[in-house]
N, C-alpha and C. Protein backbone atom coordinates (compact mmCIF):
# COMPACT_ATOMS: atom_id res chain seq x y z
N UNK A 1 0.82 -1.19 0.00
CA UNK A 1 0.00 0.00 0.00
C UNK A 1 0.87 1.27 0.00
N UNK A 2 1.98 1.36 0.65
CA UNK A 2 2.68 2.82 0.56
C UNK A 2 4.16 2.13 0.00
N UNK A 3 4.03 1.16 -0.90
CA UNK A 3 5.36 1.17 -1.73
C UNK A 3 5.71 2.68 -2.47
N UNK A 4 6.92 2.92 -2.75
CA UNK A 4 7.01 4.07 -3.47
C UNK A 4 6.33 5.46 -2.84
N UNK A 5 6.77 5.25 -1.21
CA UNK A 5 6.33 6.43 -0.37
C UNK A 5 7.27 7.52 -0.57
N UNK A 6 7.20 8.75 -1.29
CA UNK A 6 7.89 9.77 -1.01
C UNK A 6 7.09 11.32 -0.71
N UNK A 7 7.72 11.86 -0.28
CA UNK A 7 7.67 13.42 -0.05
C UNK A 7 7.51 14.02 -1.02
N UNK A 8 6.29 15.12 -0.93
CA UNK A 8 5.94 15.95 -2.32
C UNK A 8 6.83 16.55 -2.57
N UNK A 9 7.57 17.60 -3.45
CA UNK A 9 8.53 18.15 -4.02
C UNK A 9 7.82 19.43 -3.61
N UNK A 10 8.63 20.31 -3.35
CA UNK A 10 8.93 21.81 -2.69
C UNK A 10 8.68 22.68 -3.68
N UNK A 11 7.64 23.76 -4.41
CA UNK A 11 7.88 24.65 -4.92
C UNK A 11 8.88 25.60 -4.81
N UNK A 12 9.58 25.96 -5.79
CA UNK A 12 10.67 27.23 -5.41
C UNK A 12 9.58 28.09 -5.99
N UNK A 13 9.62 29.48 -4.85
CA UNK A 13 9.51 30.55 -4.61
C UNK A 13 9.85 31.45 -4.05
N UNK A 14 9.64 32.83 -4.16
CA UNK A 14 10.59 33.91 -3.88
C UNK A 14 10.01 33.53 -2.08
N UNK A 15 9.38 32.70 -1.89
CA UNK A 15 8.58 33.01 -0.56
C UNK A 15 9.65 32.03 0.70
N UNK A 16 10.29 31.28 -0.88
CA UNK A 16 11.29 29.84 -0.48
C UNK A 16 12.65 30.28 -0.28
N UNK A 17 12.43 31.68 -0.20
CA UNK A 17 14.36 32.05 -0.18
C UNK A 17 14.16 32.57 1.36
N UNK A 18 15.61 32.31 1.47
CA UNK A 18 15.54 33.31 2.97
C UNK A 18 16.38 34.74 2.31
N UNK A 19 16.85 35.65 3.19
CA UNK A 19 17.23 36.77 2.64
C UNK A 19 18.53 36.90 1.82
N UNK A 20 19.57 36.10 2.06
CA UNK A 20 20.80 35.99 1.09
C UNK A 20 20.43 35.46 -0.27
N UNK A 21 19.54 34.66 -0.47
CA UNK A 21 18.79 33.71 -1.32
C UNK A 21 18.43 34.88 -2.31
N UNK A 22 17.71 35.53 -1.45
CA UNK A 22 16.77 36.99 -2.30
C UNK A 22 17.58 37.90 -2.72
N UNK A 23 18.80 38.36 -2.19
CA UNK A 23 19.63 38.79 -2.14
C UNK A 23 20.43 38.47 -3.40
N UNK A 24 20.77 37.28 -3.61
CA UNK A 24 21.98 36.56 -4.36
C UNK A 24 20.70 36.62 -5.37
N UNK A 25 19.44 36.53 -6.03
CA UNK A 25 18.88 36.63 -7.00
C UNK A 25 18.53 37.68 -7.58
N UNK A 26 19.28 39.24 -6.82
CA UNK A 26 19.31 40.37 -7.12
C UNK A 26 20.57 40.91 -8.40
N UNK A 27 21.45 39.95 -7.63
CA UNK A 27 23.24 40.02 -8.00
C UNK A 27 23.45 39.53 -9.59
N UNK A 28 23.87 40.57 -10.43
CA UNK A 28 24.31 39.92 -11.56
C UNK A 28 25.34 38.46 -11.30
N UNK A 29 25.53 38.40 -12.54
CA UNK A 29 25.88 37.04 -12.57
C UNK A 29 27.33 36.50 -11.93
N UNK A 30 28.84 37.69 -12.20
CA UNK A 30 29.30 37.70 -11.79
C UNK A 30 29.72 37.79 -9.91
N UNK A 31 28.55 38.74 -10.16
CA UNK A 31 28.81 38.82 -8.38
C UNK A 31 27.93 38.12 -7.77
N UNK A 32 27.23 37.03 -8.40
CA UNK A 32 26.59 35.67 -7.74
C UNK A 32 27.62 34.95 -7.42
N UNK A 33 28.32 34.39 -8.76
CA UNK A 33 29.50 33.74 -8.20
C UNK A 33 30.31 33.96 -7.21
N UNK A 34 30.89 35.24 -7.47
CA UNK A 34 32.06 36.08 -6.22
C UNK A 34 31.49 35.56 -4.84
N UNK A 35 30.05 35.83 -4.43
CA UNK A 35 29.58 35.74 -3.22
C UNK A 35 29.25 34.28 -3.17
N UNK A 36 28.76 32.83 -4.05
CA UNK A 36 28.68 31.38 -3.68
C UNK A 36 30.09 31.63 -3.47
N UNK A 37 31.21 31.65 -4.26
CA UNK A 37 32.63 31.61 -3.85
C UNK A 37 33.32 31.84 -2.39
N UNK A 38 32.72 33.11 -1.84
CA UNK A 38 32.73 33.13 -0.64
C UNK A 38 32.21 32.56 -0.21
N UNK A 39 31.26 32.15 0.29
CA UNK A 39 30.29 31.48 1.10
C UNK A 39 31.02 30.17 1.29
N UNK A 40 31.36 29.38 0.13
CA UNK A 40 32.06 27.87 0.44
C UNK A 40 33.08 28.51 0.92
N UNK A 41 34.03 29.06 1.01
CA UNK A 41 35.40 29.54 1.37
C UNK A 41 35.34 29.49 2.74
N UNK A 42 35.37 28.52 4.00
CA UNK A 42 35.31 28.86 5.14
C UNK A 42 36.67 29.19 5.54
N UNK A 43 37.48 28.73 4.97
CA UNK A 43 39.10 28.72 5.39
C UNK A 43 39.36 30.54 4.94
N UNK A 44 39.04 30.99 4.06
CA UNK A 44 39.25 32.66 3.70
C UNK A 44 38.57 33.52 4.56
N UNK A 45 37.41 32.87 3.93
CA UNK A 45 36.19 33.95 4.85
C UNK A 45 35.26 33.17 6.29
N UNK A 46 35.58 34.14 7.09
CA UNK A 46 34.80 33.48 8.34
C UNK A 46 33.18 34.23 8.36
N UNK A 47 32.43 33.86 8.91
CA UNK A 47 31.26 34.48 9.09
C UNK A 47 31.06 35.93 9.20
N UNK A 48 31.50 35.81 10.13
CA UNK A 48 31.65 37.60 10.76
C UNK A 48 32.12 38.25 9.33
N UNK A 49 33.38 37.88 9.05
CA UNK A 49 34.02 38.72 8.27
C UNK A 49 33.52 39.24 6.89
N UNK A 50 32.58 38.07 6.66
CA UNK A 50 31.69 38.15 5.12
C UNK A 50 30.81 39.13 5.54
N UNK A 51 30.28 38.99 6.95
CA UNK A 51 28.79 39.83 6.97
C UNK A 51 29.36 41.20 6.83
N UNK A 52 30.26 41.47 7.59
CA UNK A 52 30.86 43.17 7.14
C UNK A 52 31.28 43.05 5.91
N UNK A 53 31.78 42.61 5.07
CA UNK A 53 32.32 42.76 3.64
C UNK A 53 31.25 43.42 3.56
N UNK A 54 29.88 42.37 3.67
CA UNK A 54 28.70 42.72 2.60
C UNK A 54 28.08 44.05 3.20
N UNK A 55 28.10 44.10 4.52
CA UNK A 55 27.30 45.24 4.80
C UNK A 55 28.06 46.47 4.62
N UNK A 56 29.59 46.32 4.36
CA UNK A 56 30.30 47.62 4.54
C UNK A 56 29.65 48.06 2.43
N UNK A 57 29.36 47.05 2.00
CA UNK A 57 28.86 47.18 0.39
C UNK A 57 28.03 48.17 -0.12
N UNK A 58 26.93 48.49 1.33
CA UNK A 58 25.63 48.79 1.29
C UNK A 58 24.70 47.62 0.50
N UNK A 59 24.97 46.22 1.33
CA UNK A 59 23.81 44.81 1.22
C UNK A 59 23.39 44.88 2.74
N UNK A 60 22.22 45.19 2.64
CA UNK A 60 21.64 44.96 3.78
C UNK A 60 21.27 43.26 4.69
N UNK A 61 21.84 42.97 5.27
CA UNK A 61 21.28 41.65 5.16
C UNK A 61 22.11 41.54 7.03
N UNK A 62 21.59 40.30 7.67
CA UNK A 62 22.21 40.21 9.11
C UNK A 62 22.72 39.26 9.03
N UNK A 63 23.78 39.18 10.43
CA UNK A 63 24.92 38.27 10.77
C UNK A 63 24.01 36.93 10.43
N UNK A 64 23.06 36.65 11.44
CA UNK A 64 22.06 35.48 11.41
C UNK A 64 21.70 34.45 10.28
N UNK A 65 21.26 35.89 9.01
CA UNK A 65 21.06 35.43 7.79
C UNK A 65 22.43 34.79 6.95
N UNK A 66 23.26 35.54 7.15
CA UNK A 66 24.55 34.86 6.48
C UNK A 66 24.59 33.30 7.14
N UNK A 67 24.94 33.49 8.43
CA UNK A 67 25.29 31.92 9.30
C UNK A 67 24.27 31.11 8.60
N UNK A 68 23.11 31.37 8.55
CA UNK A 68 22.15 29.82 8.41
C UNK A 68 22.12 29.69 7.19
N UNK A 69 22.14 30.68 6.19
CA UNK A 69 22.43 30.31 4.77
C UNK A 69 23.21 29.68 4.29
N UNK A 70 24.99 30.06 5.21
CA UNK A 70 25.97 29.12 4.97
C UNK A 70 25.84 28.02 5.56
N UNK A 71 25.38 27.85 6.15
CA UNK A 71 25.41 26.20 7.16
C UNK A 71 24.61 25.48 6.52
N UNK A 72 23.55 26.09 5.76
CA UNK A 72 22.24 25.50 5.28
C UNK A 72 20.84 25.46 5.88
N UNK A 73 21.43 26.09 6.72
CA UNK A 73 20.01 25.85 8.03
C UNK A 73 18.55 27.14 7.36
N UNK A 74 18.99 27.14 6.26
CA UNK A 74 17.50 28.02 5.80
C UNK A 74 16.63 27.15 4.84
N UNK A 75 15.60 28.27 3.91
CA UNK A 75 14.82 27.59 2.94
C UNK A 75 15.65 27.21 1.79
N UNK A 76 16.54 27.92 1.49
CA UNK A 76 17.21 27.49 0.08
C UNK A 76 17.63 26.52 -0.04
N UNK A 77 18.22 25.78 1.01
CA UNK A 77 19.05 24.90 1.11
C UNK A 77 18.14 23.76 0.88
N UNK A 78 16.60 23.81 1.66
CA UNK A 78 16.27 22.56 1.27
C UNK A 78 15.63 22.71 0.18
N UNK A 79 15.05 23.62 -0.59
CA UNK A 79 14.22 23.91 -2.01
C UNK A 79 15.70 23.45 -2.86
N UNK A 80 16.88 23.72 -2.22
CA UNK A 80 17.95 24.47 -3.36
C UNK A 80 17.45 25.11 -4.61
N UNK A 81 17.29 26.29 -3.64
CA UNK A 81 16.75 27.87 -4.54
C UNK A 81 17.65 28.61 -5.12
């Protein structure tokens, strides 16, 4: 009866991003990359240090939002938005 049980599939929506998500879909193309680049870079860039990069940019965005985006602990990660 529940052979072939799986989980419905996740719409991506803008509703499915958290704020770096929304953020990084603002960013031309190049500076999408630049910033996934950072983001995997834990050995370059530490948390802290990215969130001032970005905010010294004028990107509004918080310490919080960076951490769980990089860790994965937001929506994108599980939509992969």
């Amino acid at each position: 009866m529940l052979d072939n049980l799986t989980p419905p599939k996740r719409q991506k929506s803008a509703r499915s991003r958290c704020r770096m998500g929304k953020i990084m879909a603002t960013l031309d193309k190049s500076d999408q990359d630049i910033l996934t680049q950072a983001l995997a870079d834990t050995a370059t860039w530490t948390t802290h240090g990215l969130w001032v990069a970005l905010t010294e940019r004028g990107i509004d965005i918080g310490y919080t939002s960076v951490y769980r985006h990089r860790a994965g602990y937001c929506p994108c990660e599980v939509t992969n938005a």
